[in-house]
N, C-alpha and C. Protein backbone atom coordinates (compact mmCIF):
# COMPACT_ATOMS: atom_id res chain seq x y z
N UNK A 1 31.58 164.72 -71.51
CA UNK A 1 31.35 165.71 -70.47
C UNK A 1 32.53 166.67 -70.46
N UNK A 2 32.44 168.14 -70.51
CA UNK A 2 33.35 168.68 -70.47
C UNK A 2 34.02 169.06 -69.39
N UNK A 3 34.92 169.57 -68.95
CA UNK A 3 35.49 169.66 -67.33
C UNK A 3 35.52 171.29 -67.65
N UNK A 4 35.30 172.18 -66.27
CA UNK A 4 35.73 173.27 -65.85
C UNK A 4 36.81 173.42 -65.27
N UNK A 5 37.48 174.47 -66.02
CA UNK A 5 38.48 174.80 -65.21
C UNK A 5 38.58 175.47 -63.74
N UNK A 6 39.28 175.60 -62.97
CA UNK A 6 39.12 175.96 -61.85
C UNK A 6 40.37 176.92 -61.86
N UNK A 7 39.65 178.24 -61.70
CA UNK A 7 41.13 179.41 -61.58
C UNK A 7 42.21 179.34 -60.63
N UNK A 8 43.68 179.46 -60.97
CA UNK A 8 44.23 179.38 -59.73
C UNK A 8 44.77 180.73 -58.90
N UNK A 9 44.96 181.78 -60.01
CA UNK A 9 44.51 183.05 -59.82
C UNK A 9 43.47 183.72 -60.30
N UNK A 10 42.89 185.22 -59.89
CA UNK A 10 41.95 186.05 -60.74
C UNK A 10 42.64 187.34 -60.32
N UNK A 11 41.95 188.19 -61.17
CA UNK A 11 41.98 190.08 -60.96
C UNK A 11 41.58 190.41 -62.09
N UNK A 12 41.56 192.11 -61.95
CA UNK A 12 40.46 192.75 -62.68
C UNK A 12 41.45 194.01 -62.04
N UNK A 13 40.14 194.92 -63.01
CA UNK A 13 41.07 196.47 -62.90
C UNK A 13 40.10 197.30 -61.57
N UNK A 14 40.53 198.64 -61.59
CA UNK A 14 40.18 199.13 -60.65
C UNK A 14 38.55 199.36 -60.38
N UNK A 15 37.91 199.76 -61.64
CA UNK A 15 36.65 199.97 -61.34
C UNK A 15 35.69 198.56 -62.00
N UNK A 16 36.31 197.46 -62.22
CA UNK A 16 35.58 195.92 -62.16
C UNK A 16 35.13 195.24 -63.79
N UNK A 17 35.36 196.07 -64.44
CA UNK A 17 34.62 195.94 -65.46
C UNK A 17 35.50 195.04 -65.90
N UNK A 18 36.57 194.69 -65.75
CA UNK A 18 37.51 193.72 -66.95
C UNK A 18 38.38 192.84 -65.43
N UNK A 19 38.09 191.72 -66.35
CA UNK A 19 38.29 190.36 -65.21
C UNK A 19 38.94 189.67 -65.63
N UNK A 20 39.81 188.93 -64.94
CA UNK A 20 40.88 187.73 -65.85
C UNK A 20 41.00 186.38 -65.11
N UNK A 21 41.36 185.58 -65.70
CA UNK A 21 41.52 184.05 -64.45
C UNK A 21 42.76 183.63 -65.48
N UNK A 22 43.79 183.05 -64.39
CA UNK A 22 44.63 182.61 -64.13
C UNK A 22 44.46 180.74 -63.66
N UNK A 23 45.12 179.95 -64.69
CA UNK A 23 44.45 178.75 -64.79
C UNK A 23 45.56 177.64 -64.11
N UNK A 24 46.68 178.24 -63.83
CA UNK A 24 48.06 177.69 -63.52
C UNK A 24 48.27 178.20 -62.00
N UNK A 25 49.23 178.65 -61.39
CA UNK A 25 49.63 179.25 -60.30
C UNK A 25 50.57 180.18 -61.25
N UNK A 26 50.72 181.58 -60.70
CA UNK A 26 51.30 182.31 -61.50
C UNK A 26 53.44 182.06 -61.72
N UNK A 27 53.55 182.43 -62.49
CA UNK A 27 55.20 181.78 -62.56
C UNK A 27 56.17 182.83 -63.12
N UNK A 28 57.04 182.66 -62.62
CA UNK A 28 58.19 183.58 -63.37
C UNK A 28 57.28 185.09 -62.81
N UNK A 29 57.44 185.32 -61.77
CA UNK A 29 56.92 186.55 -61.18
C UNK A 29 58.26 187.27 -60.96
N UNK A 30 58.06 188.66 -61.54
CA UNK A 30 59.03 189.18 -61.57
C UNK A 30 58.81 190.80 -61.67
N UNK A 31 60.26 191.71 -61.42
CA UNK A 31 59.82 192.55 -61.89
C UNK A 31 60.43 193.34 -63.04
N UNK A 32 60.53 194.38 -64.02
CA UNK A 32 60.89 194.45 -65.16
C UNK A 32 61.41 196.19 -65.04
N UNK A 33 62.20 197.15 -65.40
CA UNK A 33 62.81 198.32 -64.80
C UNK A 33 63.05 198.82 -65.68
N UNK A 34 62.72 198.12 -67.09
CA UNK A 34 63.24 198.83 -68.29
C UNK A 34 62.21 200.08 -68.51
N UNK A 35 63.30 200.85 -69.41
CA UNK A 35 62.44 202.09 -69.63
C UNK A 35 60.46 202.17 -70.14
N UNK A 36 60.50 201.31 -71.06
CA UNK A 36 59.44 200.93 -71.73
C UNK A 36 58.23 200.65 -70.64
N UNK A 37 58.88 199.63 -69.73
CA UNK A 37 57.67 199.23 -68.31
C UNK A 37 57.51 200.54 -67.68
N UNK A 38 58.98 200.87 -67.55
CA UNK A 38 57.87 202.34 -66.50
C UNK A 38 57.32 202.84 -66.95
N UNK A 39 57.47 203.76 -68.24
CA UNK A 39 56.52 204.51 -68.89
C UNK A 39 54.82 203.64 -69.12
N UNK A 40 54.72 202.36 -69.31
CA UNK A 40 53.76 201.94 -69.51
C UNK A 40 53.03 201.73 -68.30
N UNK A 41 53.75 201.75 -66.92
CA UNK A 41 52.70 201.72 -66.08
C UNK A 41 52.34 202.71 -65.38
N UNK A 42 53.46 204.03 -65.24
CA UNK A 42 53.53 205.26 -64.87
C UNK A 42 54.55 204.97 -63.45
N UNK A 43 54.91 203.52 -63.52
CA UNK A 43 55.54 203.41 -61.74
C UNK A 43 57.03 203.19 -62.31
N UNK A 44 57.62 203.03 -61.49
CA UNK A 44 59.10 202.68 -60.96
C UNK A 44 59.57 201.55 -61.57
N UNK A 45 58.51 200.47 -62.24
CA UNK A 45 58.89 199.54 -62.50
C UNK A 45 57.64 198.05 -63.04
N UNK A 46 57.44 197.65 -63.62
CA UNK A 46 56.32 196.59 -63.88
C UNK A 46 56.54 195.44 -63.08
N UNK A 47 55.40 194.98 -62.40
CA UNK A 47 55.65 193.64 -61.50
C UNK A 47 54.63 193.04 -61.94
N UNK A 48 55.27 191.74 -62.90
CA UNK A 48 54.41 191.15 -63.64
C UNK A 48 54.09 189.43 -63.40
N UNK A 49 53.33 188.98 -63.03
CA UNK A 49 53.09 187.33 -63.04
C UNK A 49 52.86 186.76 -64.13
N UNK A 50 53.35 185.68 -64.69
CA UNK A 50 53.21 184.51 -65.76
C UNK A 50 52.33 183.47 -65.68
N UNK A 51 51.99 183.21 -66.92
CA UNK A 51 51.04 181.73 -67.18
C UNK A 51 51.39 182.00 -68.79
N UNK A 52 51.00 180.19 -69.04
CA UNK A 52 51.30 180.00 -70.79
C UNK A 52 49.95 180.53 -71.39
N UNK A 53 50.16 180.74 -72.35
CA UNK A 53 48.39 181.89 -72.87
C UNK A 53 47.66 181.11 -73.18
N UNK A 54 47.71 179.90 -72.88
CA UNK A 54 47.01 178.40 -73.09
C UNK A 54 46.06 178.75 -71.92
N UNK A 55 46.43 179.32 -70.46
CA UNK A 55 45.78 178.90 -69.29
C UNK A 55 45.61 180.73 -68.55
N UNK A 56 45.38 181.55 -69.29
CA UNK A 56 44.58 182.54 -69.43
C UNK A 56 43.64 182.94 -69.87
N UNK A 57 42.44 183.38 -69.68
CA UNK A 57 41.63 184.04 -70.09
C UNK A 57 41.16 185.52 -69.78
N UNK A 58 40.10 186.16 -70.74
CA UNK A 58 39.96 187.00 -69.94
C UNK A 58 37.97 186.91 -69.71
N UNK A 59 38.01 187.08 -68.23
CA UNK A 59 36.79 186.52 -67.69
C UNK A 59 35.12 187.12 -67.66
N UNK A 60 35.97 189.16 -68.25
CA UNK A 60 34.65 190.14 -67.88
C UNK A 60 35.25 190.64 -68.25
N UNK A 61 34.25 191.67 -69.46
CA UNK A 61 34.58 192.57 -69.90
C UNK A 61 36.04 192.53 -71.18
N UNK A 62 36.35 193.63 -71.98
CA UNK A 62 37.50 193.47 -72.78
C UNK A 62 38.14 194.68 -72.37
N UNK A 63 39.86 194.39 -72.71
CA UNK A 63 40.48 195.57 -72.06
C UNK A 63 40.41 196.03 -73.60
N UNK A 64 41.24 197.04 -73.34
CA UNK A 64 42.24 197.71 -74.56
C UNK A 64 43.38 197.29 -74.72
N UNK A 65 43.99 197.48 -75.82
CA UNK A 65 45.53 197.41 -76.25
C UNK A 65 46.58 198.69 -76.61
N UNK A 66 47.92 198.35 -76.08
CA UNK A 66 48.52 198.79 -77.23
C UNK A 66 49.65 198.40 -77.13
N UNK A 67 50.24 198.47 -78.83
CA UNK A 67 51.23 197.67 -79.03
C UNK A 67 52.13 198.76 -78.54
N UNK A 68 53.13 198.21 -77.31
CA UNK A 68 54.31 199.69 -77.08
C UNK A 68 55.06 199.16 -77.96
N UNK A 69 55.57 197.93 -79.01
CA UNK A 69 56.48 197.56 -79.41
C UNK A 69 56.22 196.79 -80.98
N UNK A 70 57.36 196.40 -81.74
CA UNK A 70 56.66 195.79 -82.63
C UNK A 70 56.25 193.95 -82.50
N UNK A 71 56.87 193.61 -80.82
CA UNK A 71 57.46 192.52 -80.33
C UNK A 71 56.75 192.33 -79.34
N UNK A 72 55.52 193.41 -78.52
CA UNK A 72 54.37 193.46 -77.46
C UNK A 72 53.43 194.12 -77.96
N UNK A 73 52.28 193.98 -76.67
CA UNK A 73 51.88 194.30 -76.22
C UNK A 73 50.80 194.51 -75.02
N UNK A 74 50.36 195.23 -74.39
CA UNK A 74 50.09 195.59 -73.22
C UNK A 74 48.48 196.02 -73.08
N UNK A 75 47.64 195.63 -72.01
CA UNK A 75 46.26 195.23 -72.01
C UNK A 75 45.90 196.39 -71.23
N UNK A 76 45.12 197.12 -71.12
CA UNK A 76 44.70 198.14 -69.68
C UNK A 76 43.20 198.29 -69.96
N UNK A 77 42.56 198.73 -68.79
CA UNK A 77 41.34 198.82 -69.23
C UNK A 77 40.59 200.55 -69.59
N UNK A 78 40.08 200.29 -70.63
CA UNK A 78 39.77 201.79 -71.28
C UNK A 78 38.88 202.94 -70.25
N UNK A 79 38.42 202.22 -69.53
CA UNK A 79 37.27 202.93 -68.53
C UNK A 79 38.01 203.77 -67.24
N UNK A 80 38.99 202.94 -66.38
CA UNK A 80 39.30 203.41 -65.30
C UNK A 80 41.24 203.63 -65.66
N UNK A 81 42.01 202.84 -67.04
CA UNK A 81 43.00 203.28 -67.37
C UNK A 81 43.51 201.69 -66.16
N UNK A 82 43.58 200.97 -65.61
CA UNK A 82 44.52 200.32 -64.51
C UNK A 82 44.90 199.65 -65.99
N UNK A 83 46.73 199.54 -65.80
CA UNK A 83 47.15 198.70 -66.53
C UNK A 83 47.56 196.76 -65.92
N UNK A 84 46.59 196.42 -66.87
CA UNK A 84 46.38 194.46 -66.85
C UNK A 84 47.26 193.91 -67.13
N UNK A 85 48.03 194.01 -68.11
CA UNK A 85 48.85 192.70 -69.15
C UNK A 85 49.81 192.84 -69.48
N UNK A 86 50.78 192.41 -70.39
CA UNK A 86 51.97 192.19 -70.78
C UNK A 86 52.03 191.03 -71.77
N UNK A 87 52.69 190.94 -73.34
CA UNK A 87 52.34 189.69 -73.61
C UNK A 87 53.57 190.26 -74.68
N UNK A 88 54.41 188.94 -74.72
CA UNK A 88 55.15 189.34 -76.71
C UNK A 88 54.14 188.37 -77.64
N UNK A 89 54.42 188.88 -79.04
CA UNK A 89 53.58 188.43 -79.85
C UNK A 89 53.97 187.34 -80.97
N UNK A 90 54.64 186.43 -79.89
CA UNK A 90 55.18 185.11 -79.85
C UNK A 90 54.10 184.03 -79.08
N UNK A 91 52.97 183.00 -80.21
CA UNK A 91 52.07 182.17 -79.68
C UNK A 91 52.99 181.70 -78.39
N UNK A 92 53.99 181.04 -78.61
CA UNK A 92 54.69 180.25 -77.45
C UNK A 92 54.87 180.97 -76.36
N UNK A 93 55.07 182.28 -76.23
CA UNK A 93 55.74 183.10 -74.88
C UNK A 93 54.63 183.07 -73.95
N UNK A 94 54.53 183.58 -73.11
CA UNK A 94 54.02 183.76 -71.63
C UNK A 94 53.01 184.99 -71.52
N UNK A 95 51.97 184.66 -71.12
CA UNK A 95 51.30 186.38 -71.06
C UNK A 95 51.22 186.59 -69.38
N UNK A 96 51.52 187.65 -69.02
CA UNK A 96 51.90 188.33 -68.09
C UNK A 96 50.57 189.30 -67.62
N UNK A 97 50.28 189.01 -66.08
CA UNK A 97 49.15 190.14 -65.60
C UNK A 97 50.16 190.83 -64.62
N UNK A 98 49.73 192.27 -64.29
CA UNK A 98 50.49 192.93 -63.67
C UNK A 98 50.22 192.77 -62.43
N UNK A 99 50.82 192.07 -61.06
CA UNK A 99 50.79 191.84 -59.93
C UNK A 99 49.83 191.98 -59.14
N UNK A 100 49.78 193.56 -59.05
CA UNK A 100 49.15 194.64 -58.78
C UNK A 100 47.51 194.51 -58.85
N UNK A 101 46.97 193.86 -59.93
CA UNK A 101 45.57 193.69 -60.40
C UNK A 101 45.14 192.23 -60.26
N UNK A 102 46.54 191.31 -59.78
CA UNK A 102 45.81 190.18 -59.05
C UNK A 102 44.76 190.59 -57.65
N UNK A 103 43.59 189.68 -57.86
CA UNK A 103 43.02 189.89 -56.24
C UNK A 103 43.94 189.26 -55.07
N UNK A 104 44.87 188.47 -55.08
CA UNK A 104 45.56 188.59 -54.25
C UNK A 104 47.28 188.79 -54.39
N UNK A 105 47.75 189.75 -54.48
CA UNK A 105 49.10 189.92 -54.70
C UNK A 105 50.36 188.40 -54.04
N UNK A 106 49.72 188.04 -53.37
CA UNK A 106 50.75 187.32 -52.27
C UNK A 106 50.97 186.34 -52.80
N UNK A 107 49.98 185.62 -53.97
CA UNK A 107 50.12 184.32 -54.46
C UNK A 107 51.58 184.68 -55.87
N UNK A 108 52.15 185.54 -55.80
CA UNK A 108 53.27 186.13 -56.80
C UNK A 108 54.08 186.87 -56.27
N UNK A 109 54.95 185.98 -55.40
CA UNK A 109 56.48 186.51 -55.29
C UNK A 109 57.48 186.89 -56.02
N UNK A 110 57.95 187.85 -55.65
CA UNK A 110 59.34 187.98 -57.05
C UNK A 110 60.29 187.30 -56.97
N UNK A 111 60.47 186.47 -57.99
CA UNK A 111 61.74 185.66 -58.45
C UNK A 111 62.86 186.00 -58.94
N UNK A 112 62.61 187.16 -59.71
CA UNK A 112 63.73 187.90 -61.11
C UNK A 112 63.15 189.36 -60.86
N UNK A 113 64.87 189.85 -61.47
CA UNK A 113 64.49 191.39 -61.87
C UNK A 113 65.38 191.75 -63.23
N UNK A 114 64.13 192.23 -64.27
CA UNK A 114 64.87 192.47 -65.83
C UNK A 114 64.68 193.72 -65.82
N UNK A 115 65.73 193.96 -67.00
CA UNK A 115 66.35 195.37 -67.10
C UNK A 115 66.57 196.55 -66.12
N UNK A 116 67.75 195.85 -65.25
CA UNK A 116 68.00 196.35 -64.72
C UNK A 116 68.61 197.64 -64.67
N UNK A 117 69.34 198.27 -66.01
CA UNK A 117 69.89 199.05 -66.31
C UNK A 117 69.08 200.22 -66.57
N UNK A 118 67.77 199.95 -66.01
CA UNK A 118 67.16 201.22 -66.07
C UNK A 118 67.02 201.47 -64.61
N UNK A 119 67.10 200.62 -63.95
CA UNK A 119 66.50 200.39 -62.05
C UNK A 119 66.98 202.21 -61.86
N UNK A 120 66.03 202.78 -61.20
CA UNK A 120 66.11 203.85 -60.54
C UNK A 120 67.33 203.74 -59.42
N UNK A 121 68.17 204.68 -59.02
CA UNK A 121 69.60 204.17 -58.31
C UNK A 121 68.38 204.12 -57.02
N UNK A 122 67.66 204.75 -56.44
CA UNK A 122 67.30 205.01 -55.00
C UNK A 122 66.28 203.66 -54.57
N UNK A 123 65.77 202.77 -56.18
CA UNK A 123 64.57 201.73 -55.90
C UNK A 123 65.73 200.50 -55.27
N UNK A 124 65.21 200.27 -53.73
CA UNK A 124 65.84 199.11 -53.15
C UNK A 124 64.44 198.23 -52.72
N UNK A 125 64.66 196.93 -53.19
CA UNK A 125 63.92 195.85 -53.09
C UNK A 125 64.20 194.32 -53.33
N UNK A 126 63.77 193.49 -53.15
CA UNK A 126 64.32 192.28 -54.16
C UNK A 126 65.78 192.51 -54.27
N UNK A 127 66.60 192.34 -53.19
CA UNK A 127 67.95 192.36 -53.59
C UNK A 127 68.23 190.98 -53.63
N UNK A 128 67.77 189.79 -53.00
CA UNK A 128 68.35 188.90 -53.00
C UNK A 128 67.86 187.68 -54.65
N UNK A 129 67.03 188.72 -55.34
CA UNK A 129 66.38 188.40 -56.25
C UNK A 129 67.39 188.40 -57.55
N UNK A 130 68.03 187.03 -58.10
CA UNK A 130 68.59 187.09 -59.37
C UNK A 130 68.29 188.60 -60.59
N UNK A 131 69.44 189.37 -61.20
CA UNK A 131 69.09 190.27 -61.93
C UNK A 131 69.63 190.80 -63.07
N UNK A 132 69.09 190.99 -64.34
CA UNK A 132 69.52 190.66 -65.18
C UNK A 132 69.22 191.82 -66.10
N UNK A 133 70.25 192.48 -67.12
CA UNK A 133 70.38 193.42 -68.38
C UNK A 133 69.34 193.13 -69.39
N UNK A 134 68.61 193.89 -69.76
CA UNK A 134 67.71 193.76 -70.96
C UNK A 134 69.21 193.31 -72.22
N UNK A 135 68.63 192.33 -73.01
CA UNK A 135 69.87 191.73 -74.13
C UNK A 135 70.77 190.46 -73.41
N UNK A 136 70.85 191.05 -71.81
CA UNK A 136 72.62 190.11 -71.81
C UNK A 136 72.53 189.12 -71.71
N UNK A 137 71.24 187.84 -71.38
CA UNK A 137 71.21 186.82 -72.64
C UNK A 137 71.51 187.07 -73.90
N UNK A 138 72.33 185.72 -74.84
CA UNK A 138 72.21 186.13 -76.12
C UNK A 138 71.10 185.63 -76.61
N UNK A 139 70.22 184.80 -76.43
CA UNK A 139 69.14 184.56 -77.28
C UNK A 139 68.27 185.43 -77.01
N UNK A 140 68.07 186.39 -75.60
CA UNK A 140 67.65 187.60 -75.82
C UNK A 140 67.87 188.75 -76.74
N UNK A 141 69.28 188.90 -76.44
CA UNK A 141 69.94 190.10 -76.85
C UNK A 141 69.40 189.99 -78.75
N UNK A 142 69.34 188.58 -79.34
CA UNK A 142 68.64 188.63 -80.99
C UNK A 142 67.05 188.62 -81.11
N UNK A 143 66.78 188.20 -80.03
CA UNK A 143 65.29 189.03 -80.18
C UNK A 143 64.99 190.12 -79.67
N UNK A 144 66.11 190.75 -78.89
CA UNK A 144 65.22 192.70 -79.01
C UNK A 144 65.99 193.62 -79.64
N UNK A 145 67.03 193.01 -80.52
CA UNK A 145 67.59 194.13 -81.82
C UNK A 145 66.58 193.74 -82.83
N UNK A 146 66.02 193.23 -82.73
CA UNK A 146 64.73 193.53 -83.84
C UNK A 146 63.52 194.14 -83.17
N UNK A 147 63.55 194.75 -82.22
CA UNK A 147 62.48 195.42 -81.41
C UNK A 147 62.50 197.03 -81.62
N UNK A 148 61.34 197.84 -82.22
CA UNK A 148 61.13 198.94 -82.60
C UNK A 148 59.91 199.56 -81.61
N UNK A 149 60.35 200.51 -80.77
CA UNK A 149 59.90 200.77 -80.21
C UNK A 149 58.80 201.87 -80.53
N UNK A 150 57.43 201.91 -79.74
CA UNK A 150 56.18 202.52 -80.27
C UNK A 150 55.65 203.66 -79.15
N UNK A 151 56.56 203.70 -78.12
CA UNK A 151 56.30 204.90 -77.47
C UNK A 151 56.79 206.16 -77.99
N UNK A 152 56.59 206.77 -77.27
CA UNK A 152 56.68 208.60 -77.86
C UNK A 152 58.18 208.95 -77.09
């Protein structure tokens, strides 16, 4: 007998067509300030929730892609444009939905804030929220000097 999973989050984009479930409780919710996130979402900053890509799916509909990197990429849906996802293209890493497109935002508090060194001086939020330099881990800092970036 097979078992169903039971979502522990869901969301979808703005006009419905592309649906996702969340099979975990979302983790490592955070938000991200580097140059690359803003441009990819058009905001101030990416606020992204985690699960292992083991316990994601996507539920309706297919988004689009694109790789902003040679090390990501990023899900949105082609119809109404809301950007979905976040993922590196590492089986083991974490795929990431953007906060924002959960149906309920509240179940994803922010924990962390990365790359900070782009943070807009005037964005105040999450201060009491641990925060951290794109690189200044070192086992970061050797996986994004091999990162070639694919925006314009």
């Amino acid at each position: 007998m097979s078992q169903v999973k039971e979502p522990a989050a869901t969301g979808g984009c703005q006009c419905g067509k592309v649906r996702y479930a969340l099979y975990v409780p979302p983790e490592n919710c955070h938000v991200c300030h580097c140059r690359m996130c803003q441009r990819a979402t058009g905001g101030l900053f990416a606020a992204l929730a985690g699960a292992p890509k083991s316990e994601f799916a996507w539920t309706q509909g297919e988004p689009a892609f694109f790789e902003s990197s040679n090390l990501a990429k990023r899900a949105y849906c082609r119809d109404c444009g809301t950007p979905l996802s976040f993922s590196y293209n590492q089986p083991e890493a974490r795929f990431y939905v953007t906060i924002g497109s959960l149906d309920d935002p509240e179940v994803a508090p922010i924990v962390r804030q990365y790359g900070v060194e782009s943070r807009i001086s005037w964005v105040k939020f999450c201060e009491d929220a641990p925060a951290e330099k794109t690189g200044e881990d070192p086992k970061a800092a050797a996986f994004f000097a091999a990162m070639q970036s694919k925006q314009a």
